[in-house]
C-alpha atoms as a PDB file:
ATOM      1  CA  UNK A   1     -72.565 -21.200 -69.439  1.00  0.00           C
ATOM      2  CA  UNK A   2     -72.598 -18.187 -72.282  1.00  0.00           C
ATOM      3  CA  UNK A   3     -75.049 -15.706 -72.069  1.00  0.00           C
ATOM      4  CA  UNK A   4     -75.649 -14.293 -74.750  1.00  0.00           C
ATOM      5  CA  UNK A   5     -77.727 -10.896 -74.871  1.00  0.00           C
ATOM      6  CA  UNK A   6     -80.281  -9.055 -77.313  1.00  0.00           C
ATOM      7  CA  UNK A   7     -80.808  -5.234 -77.610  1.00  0.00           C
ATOM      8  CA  UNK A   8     -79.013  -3.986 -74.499  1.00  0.00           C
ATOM      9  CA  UNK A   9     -75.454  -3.256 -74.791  1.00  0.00           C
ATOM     10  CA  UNK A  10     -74.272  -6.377 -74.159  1.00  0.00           C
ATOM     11  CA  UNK A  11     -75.306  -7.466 -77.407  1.00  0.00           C
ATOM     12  CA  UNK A  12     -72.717  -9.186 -79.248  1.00  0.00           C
ATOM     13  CA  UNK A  13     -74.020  -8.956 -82.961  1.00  0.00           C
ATOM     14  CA  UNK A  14     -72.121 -12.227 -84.060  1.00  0.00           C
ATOM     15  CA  UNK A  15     -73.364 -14.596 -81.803  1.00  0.00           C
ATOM     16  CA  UNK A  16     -76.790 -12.792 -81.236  1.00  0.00           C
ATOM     17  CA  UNK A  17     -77.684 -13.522 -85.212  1.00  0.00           C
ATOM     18  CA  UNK A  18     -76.000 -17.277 -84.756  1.00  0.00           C
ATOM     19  CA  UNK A  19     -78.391 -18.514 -81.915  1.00  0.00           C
ATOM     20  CA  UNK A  20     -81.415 -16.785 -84.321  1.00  0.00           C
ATOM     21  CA  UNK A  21     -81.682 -19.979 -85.933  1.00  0.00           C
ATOM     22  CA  UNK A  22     -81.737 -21.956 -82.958  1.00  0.00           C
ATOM     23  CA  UNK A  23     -84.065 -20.168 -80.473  1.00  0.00           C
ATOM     24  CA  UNK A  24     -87.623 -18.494 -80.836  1.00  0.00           C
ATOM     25  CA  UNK A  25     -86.519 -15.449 -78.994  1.00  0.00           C
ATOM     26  CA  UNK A  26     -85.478 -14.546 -75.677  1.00  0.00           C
ATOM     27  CA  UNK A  27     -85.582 -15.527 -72.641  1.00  0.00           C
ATOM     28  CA  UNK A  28     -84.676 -19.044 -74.183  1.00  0.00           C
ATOM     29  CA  UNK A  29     -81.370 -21.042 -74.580  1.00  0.00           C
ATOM     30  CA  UNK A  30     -79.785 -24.150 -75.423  1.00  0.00           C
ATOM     31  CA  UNK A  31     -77.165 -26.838 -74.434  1.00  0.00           C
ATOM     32  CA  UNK A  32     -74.450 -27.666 -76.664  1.00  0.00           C
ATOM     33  CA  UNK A  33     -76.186 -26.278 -79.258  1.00  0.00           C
ATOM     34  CA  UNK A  34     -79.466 -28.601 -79.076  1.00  0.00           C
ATOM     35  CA  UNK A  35     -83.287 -28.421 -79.100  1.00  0.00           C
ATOM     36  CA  UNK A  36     -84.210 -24.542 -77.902  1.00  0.00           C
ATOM     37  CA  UNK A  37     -85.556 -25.117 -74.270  1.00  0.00           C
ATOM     38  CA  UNK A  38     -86.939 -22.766 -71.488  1.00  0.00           C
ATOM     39  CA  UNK A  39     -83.868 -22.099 -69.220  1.00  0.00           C
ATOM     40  CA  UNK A  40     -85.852 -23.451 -66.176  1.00  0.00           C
ATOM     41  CA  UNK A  41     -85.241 -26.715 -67.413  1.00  0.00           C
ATOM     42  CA  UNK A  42     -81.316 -25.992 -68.174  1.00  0.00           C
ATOM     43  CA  UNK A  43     -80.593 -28.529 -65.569  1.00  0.00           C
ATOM     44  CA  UNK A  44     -82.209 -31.273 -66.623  1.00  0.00           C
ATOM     45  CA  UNK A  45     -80.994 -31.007 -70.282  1.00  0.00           C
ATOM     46  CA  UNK A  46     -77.229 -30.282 -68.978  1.00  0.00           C
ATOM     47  CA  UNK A  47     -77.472 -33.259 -67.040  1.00  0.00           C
ATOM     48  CA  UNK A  48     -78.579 -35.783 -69.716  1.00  0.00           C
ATOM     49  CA  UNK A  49     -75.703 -34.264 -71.902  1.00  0.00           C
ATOM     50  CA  UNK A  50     -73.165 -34.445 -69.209  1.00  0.00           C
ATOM     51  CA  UNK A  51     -72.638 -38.299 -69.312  1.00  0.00           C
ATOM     52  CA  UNK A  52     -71.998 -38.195 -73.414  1.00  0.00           C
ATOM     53  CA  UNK A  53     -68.347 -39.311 -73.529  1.00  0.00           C
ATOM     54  CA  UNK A  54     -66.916 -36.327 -75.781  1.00  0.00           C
ATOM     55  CA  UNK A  55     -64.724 -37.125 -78.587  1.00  0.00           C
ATOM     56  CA  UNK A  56     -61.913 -34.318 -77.536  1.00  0.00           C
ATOM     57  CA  UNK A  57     -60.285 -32.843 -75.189  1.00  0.00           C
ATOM     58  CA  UNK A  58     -59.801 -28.970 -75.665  1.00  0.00           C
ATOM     59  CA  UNK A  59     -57.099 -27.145 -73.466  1.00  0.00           C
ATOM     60  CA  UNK A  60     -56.786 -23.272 -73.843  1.00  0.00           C
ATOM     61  CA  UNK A  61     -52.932 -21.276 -73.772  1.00  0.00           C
ATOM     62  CA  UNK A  62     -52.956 -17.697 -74.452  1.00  0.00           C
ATOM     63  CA  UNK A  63     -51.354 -14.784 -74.191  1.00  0.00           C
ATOM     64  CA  UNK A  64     -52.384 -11.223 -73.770  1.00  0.00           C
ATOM     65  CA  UNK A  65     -50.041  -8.034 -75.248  1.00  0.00           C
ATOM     66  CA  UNK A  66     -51.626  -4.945 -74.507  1.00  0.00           C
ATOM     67  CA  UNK A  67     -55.250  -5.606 -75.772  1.00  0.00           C
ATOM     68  CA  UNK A  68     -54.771  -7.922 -78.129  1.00  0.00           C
ATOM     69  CA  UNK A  69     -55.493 -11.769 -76.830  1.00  0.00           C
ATOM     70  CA  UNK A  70     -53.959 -14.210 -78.835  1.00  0.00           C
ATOM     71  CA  UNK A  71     -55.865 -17.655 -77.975  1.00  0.00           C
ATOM     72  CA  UNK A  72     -54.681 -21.308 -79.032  1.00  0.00           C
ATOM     73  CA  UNK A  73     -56.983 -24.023 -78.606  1.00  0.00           C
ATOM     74  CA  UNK A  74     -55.659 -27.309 -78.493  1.00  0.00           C
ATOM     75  CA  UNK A  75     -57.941 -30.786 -79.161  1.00  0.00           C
ATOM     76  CA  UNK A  76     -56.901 -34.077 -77.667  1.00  0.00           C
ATOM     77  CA  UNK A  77     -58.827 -36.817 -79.767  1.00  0.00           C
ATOM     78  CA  UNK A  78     -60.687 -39.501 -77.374  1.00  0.00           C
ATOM     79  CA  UNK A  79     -61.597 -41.357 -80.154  1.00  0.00           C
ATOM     80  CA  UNK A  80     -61.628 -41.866 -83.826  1.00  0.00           C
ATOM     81  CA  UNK A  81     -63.418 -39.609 -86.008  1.00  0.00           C
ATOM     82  CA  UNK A  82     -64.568 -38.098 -89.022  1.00  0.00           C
ATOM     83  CA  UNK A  83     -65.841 -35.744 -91.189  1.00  0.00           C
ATOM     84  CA  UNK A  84     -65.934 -31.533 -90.829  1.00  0.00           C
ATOM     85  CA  UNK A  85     -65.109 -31.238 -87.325  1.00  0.00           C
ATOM     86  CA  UNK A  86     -64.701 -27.410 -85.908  1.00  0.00           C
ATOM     87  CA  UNK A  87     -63.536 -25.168 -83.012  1.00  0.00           C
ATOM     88  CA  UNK A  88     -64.652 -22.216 -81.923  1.00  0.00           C
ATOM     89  CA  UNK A  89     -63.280 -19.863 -79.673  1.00  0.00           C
ATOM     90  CA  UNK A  90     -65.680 -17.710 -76.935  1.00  0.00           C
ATOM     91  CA  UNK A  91     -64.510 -14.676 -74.458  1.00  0.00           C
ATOM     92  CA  UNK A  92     -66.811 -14.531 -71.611  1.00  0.00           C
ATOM     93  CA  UNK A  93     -67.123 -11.894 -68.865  1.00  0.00           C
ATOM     94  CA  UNK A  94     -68.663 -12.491 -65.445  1.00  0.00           C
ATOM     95  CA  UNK A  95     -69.999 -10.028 -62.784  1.00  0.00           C
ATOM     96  CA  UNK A  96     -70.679  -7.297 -65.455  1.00  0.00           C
ATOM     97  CA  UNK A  97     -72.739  -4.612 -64.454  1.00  0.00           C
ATOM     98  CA  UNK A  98     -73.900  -1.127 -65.574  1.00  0.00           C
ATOM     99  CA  UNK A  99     -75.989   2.293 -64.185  1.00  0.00           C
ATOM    100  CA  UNK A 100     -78.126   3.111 -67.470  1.00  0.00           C
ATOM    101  CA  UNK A 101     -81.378   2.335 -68.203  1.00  0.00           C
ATOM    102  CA  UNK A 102     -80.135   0.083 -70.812  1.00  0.00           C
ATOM    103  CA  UNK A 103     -78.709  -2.395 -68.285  1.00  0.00           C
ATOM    104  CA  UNK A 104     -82.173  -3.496 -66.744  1.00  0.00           C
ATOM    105  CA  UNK A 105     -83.470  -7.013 -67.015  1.00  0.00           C
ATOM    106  CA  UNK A 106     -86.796  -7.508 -68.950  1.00  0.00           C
ATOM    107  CA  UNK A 107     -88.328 -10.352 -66.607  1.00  0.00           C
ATOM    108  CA  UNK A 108     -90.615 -12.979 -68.732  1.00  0.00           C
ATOM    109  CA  UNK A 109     -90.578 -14.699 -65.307  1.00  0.00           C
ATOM    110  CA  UNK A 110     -92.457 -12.047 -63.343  1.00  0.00           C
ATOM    111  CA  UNK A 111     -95.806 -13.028 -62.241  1.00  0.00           C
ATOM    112  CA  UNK A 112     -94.988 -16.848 -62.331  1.00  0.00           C
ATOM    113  CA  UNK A 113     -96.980 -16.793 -65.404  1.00  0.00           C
ATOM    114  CA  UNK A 114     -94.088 -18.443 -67.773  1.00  0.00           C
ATOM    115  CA  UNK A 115     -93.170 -20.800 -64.739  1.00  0.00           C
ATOM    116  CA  UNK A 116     -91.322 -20.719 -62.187  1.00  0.00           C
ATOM    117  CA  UNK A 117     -87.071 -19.791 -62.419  1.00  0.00           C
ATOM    118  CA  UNK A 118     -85.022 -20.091 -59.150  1.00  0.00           C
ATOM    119  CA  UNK A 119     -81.492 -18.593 -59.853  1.00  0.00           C
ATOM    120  CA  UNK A 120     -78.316 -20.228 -58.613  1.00  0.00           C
ATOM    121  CA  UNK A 121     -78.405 -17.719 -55.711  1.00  0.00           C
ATOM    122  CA  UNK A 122     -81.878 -18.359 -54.717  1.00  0.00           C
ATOM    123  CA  UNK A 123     -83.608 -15.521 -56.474  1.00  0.00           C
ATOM    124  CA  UNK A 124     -86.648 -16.293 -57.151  1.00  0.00           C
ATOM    125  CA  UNK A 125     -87.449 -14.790 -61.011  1.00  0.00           C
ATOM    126  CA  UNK A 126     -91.123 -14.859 -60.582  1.00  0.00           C
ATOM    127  CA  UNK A 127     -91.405 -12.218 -57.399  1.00  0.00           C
ATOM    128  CA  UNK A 128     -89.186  -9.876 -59.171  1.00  0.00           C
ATOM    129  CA  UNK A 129     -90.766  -6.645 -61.116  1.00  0.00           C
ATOM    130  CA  UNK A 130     -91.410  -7.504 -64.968  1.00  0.00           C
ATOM    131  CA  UNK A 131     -88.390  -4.903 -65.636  1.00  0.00           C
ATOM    132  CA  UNK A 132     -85.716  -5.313 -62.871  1.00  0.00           C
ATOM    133  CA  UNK A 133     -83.565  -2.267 -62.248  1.00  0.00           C
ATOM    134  CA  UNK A 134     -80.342  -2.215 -63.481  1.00  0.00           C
ATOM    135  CA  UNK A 135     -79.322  -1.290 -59.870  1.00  0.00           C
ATOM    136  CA  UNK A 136     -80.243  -4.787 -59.177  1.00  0.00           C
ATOM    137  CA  UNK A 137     -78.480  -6.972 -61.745  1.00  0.00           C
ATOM    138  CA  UNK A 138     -74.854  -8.622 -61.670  1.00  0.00           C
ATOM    139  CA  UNK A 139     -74.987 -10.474 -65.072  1.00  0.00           C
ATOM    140  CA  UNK A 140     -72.869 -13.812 -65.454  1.00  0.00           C
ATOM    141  CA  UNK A 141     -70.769 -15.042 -68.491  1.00  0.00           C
ATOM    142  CA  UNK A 142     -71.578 -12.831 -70.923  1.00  0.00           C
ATOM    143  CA  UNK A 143     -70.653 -13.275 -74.444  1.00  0.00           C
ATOM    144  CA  UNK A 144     -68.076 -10.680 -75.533  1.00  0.00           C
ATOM    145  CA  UNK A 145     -66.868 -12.059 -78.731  1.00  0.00           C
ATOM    146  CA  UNK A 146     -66.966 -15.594 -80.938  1.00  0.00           C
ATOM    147  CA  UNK A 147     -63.905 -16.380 -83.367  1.00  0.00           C
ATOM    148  CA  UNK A 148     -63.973 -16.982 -86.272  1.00  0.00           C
ATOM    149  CA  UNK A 149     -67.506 -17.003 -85.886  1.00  0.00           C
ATOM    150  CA  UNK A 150     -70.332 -19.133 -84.696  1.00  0.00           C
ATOM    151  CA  UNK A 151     -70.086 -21.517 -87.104  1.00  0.00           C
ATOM    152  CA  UNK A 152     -66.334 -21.955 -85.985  1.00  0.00           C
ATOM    153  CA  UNK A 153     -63.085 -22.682 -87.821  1.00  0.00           C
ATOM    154  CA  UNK A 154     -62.946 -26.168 -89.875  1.00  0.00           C
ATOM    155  CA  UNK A 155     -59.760 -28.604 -88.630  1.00  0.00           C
ATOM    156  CA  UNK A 156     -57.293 -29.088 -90.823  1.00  0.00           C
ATOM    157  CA  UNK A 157     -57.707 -32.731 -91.770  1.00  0.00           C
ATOM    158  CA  UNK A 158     -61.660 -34.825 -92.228  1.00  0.00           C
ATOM    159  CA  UNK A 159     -60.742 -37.607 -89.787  1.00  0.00           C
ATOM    160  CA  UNK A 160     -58.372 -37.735 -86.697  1.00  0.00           C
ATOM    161  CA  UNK A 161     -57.152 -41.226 -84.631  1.00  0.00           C
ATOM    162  CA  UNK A 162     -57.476 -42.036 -80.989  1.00  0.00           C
ATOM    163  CA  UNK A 163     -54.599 -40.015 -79.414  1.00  0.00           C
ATOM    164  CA  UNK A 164     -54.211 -36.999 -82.887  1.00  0.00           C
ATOM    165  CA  UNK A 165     -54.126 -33.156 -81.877  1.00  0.00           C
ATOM    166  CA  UNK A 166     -54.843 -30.490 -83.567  1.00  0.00           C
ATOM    167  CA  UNK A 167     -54.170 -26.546 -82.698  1.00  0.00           C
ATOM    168  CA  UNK A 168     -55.940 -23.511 -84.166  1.00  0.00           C
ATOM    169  CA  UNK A 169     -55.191 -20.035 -83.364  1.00  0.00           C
ATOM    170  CA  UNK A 170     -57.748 -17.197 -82.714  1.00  0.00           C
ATOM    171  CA  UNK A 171     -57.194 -13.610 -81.926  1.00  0.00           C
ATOM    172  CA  UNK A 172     -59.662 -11.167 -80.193  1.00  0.00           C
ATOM    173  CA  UNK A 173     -59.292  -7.268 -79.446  1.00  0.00           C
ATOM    174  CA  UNK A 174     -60.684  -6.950 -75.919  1.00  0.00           C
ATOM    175  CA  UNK A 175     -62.251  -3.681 -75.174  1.00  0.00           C
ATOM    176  CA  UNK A 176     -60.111  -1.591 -72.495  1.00  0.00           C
ATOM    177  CA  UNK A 177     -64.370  -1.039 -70.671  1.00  0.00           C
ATOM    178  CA  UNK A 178     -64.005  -4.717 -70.089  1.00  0.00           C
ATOM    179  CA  UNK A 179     -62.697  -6.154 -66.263  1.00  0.00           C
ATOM    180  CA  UNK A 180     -59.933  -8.755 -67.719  1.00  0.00           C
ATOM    181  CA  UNK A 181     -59.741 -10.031 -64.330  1.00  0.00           C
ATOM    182  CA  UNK A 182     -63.401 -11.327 -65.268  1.00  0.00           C
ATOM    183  CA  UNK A 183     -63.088 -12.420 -68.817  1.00  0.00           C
ATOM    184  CA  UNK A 184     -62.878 -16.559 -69.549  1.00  0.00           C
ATOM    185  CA  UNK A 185     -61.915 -18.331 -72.470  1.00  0.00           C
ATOM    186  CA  UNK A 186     -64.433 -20.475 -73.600  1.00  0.00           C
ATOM    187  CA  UNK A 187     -63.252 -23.356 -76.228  1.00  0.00           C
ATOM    188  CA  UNK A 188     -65.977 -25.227 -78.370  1.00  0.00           C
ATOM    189  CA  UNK A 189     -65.412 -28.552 -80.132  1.00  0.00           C
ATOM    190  CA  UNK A 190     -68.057 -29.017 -82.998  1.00  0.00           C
ATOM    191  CA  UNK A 191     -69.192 -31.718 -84.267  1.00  0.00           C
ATOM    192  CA  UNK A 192     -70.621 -33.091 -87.828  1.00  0.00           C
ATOM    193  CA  UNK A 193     -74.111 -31.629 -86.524  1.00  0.00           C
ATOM    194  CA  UNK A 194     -72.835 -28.533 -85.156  1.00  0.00           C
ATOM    195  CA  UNK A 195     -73.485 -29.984 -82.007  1.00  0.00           C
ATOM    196  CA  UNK A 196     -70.922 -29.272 -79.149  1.00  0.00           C
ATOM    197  CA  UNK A 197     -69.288 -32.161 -78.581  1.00  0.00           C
ATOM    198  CA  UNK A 198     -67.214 -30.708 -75.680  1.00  0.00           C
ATOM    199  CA  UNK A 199     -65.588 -27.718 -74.229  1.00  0.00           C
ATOM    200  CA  UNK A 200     -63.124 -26.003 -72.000  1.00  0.00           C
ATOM    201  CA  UNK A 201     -62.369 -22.717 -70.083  1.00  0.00           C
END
């Protein structure tokens, strides 16, 4: 999972204006880049994706000099294909947290109102204040930084065999606030749709 934030300082510009298109606004979210869905229903959608044999295999190397994290993704073709396949290349960090008012959780969920949202812990969204303290929150996987950019980097050839690789290269500065004991590399294969046809971390 990426999450990726709006107007708190989370915020990563690039891939906040990329999912514009995609979503109405926030809370909202989608899998491999489908249909925007409430994420109470995350589950279902994941699991109706999950069993879609992907075309490649991605598998990440890196290697980190000071600041500067050089990423190479690598695909392993499944099966034939064709056309303007992509990759794109996502840092992620877990278990951020912060003491500012800027770090508290606007709640659509409070109330019950939108629904009901039962978080892998247990936490039930809908019994929590409509603004939930910052005090409070641990956020999960959140979107640091997208290379080239959301719309990823085009392969190098328009159609690849059973059994072709291909490697592109990616480079991100990581800011020194960041716990690099947290962050993930998040790999993307896209499709002809811009659909996410698989991914790695």
């Amino acid at each position: 999972g990426i999450a990726v934030h709006n107007g708190d300082p989370m915020t990563n510009a690039d891939y906040d204006n990329g999912m514009a298109p995609y979503i109405s606004g926030y809370p909202s979210g989608i899998v491999d880049r489908g249909s925007d869905i409430n994420p109470a229903n995350f589950k279902q959608d994941f699991l109706q994706r999950i069993i879609v044999e992907p075309n490649g295999i991605i598998t990440n190397g890196a290697e980190l000099t000071g600041n500067t994290l050089k990423v190479n993704l690598t695909v392993d073709f499944q099966n034939a294909v064709s056309g303007n396949y992509k990759l794109a290349c996502v840092l992620v960090e877990d278990s951020v947290t912060g003491t500012s008012n800027q770090y508290y959780q606007s709640n659509s969920y409070s109330g019950g109102g939108a629904g009901p949202l039962v978080d892998v812990d247990g936490t039930d969204w809908a019994t929590l204040p409509s603004n939930v303290p910052a005090s409070q929150m641990i956020y999960r996987h959140v979107a640091r930084g997208i290379a080239p950019s959301f719309t990823g980097a085009s392969l190098a050839n328009s159609s690849y065999s059973s059994g072709d690789t291909e490697t592109l290269c990616f480079e991100f500065i990581l800011d020194p606030l960041w716990d690099q004991s947290k962050i993930h590399i998040v790999g993307m294969l896209l499709d002809n749709n811009n659909r996410v046809d698989n991914a790695s971390s």
